[in-house]
N, C-alpha and C. Protein backbone atom coordinates (compact mmCIF):
# COMPACT_ATOMS: atom_id res chain seq x y z
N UNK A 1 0.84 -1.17 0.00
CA UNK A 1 0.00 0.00 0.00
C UNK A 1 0.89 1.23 0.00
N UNK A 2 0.48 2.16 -1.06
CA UNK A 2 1.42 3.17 -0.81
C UNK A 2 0.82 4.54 -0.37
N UNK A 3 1.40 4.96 0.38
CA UNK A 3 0.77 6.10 1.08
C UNK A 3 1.16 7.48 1.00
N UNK A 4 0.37 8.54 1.41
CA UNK A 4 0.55 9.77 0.62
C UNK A 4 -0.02 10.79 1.56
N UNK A 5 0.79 11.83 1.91
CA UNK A 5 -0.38 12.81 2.88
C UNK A 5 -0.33 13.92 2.08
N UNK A 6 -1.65 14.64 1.70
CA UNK A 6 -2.08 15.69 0.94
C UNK A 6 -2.95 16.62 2.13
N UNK A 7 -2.95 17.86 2.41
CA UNK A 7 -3.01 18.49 3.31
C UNK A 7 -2.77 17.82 4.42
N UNK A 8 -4.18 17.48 5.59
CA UNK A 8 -3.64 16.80 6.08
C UNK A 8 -4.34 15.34 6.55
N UNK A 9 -4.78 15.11 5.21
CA UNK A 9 -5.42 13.87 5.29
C UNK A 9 -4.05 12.70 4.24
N UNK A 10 -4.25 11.45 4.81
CA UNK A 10 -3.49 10.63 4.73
C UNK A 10 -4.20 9.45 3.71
N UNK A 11 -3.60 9.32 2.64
CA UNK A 11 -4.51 9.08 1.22
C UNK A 11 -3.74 7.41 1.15
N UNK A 12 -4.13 6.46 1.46
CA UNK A 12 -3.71 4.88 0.88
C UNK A 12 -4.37 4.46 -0.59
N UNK A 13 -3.06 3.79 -1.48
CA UNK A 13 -3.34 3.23 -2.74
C UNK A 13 -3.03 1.70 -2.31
N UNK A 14 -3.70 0.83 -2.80
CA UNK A 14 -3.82 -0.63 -2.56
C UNK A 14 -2.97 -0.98 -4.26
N UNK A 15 -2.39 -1.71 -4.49
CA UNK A 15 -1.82 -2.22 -5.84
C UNK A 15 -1.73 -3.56 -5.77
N UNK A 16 -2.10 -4.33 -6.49
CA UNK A 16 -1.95 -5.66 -6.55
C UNK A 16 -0.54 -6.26 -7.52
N UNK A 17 0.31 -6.91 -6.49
CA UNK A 17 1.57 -7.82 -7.30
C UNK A 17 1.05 -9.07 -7.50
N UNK A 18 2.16 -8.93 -8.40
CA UNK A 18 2.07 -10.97 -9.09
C UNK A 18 3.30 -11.33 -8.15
N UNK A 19 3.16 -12.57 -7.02
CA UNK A 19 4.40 -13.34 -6.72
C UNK A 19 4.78 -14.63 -7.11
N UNK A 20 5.93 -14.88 -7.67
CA UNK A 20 5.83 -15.97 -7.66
C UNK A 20 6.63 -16.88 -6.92
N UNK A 21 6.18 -18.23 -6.53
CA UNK A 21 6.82 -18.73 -5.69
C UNK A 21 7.14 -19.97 -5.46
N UNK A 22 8.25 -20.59 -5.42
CA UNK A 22 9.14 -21.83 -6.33
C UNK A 22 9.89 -22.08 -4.81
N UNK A 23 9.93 -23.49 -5.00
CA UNK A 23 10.31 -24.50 -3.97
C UNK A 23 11.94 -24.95 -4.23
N UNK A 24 12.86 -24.59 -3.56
CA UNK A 24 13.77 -25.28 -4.25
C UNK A 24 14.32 -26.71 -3.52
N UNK A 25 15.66 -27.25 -4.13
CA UNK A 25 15.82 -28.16 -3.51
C UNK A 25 16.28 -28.76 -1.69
N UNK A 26 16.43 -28.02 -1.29
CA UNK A 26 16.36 -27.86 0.46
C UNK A 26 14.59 -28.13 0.59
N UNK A 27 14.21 -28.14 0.33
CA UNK A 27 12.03 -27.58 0.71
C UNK A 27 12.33 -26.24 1.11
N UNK A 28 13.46 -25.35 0.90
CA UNK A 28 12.88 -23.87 1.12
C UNK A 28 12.08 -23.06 0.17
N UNK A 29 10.90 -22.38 0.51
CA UNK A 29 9.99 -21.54 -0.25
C UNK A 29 10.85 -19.89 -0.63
N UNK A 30 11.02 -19.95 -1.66
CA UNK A 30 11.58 -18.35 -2.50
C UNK A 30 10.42 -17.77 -3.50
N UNK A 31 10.04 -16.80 -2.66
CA UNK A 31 8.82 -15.63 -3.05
C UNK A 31 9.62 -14.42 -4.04
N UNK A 32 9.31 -14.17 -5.20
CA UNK A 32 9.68 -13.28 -5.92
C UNK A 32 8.73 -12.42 -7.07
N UNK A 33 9.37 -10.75 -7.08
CA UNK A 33 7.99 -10.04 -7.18
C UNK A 33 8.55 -9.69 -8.33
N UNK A 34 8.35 -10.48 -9.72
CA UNK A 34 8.23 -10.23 -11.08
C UNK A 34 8.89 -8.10 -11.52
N UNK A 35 7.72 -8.05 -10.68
CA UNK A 35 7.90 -6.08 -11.40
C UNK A 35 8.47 -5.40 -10.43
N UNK A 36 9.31 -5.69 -9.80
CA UNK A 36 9.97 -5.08 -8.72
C UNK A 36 11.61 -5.91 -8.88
N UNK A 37 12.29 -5.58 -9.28
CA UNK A 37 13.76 -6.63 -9.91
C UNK A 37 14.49 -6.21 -8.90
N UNK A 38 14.45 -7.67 -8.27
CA UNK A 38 15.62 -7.71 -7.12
C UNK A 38 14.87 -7.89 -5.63
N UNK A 39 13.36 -7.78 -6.04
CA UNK A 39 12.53 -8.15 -4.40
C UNK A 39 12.00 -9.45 -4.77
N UNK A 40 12.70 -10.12 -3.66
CA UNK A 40 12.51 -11.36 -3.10
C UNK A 40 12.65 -11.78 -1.63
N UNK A 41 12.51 -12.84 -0.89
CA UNK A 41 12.70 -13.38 0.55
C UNK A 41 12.43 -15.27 0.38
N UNK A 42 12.90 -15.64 1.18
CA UNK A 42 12.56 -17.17 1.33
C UNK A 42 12.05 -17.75 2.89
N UNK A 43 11.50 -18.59 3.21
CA UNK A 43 11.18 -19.27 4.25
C UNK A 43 10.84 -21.21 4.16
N UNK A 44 11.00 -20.90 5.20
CA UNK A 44 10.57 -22.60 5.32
C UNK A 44 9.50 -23.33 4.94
N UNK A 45 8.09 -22.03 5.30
CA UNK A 45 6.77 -22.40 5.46
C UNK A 45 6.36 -21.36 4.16
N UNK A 46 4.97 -21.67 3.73
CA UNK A 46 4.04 -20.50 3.05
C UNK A 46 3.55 -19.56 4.20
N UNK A 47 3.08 -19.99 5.11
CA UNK A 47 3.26 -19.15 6.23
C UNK A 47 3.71 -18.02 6.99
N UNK A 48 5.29 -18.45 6.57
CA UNK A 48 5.77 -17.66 6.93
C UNK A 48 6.70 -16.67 5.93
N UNK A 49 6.20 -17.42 4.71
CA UNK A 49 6.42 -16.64 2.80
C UNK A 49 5.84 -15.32 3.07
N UNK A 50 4.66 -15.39 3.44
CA UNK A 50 3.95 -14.14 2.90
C UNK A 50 3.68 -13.13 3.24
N UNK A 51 4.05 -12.97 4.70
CA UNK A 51 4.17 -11.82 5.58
C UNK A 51 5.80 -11.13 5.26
N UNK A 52 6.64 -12.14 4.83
CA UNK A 52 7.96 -11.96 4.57
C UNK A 52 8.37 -10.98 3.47
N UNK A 53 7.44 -11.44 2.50
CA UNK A 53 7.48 -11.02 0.94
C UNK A 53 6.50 -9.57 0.79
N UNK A 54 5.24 -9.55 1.99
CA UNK A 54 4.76 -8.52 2.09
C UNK A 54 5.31 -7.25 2.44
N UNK A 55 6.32 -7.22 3.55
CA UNK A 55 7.33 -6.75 4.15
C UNK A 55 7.96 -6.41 3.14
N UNK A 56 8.67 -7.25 2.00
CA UNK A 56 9.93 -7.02 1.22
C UNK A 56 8.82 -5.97 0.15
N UNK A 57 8.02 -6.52 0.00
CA UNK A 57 7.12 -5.07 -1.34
C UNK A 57 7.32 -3.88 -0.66
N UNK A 58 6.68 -3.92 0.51
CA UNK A 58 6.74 -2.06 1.20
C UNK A 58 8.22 -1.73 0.95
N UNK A 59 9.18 -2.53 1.87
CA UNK A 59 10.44 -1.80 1.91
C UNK A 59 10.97 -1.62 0.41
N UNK A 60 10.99 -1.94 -0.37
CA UNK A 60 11.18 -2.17 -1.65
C UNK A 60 10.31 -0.57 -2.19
N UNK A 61 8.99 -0.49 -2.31
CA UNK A 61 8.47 0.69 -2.51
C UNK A 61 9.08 1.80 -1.77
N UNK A 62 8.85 1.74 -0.20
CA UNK A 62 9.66 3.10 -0.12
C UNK A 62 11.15 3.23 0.07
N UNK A 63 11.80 2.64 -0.35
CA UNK A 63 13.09 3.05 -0.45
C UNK A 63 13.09 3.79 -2.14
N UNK A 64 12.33 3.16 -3.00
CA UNK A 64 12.54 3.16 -4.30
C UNK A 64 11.35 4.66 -4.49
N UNK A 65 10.64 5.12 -3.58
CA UNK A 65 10.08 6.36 -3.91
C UNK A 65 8.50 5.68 -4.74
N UNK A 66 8.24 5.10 -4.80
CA UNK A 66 7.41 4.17 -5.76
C UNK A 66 7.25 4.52 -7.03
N UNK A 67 8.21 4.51 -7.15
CA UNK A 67 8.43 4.78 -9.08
C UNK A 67 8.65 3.25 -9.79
N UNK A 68 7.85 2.64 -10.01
CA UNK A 68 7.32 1.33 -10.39
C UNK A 68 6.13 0.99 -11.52
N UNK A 69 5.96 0.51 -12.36
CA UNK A 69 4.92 0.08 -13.21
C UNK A 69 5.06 -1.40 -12.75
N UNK A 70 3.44 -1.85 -12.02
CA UNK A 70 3.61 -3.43 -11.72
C UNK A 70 3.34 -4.03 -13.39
N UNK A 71 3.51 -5.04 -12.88
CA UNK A 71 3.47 -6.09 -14.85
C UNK A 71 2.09 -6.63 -14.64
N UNK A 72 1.58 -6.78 -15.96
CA UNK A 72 0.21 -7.37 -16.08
C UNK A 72 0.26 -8.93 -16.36
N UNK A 73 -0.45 -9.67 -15.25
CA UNK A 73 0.03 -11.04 -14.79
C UNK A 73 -0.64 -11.92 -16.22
N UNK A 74 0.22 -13.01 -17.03
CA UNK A 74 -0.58 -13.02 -18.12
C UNK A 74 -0.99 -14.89 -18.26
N UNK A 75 0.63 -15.58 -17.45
CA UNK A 75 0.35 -16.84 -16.88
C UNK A 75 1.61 -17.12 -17.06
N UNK A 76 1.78 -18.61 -16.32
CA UNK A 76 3.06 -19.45 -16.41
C UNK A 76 3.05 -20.96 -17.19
N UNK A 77 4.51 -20.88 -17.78
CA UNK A 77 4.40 -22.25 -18.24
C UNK A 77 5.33 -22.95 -18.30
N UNK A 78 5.43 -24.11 -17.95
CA UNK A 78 6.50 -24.98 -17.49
C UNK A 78 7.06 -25.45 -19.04
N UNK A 79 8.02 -25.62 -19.19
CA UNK A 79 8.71 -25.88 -20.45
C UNK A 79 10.05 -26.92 -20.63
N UNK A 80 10.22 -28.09 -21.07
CA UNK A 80 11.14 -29.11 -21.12
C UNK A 80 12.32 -28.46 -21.79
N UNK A 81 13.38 -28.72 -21.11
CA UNK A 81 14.44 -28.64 -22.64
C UNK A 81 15.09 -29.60 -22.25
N UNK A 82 15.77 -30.72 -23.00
CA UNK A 82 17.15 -30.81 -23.02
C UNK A 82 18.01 -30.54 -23.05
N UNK A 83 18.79 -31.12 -21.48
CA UNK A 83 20.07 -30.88 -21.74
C UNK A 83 21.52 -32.25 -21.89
């Protein structure tokens, strides 16, 4: 949520991210926010993913001033290659 004070009322914008979030080989959970390059966090649990990753969006917004265009979520697809 990004927030804004205009006289002296205090104005919240709600924005919706795409996360995505991939298991690696330990079973640790790594949450990562597509339109934000370079915000991510990991945990053990989903549980404890998403308060983590919620955390990492804010700090991520205000350090960065919220100068951001989020990405328009369009889908995923798993893909074989050989190697």
């Amino acid at each position: 949520m990004i927030e804004a004070i205009i006289g002296e009322k205090l104005l919240r914008k709600k924005i919706n991210f795409t996360v995505l979030i991939e298991k690696d080989e330990d079973d640790i959970y790594i949450a990562s926010v597509p339109s934000l390059k370079g915000c991510f966090t990991q945990a053990k649990t989903i549980e404890e993913l998403l308060p983590r990753i919620t955390e990492a969006i804010q700090l991520y917004i205000d350090t960065d001033g919220g100068d951001f265009v989020p990405n328009e979520f369009v889908g995923i697809q798993k893909l074989q290659i050989e190697i």
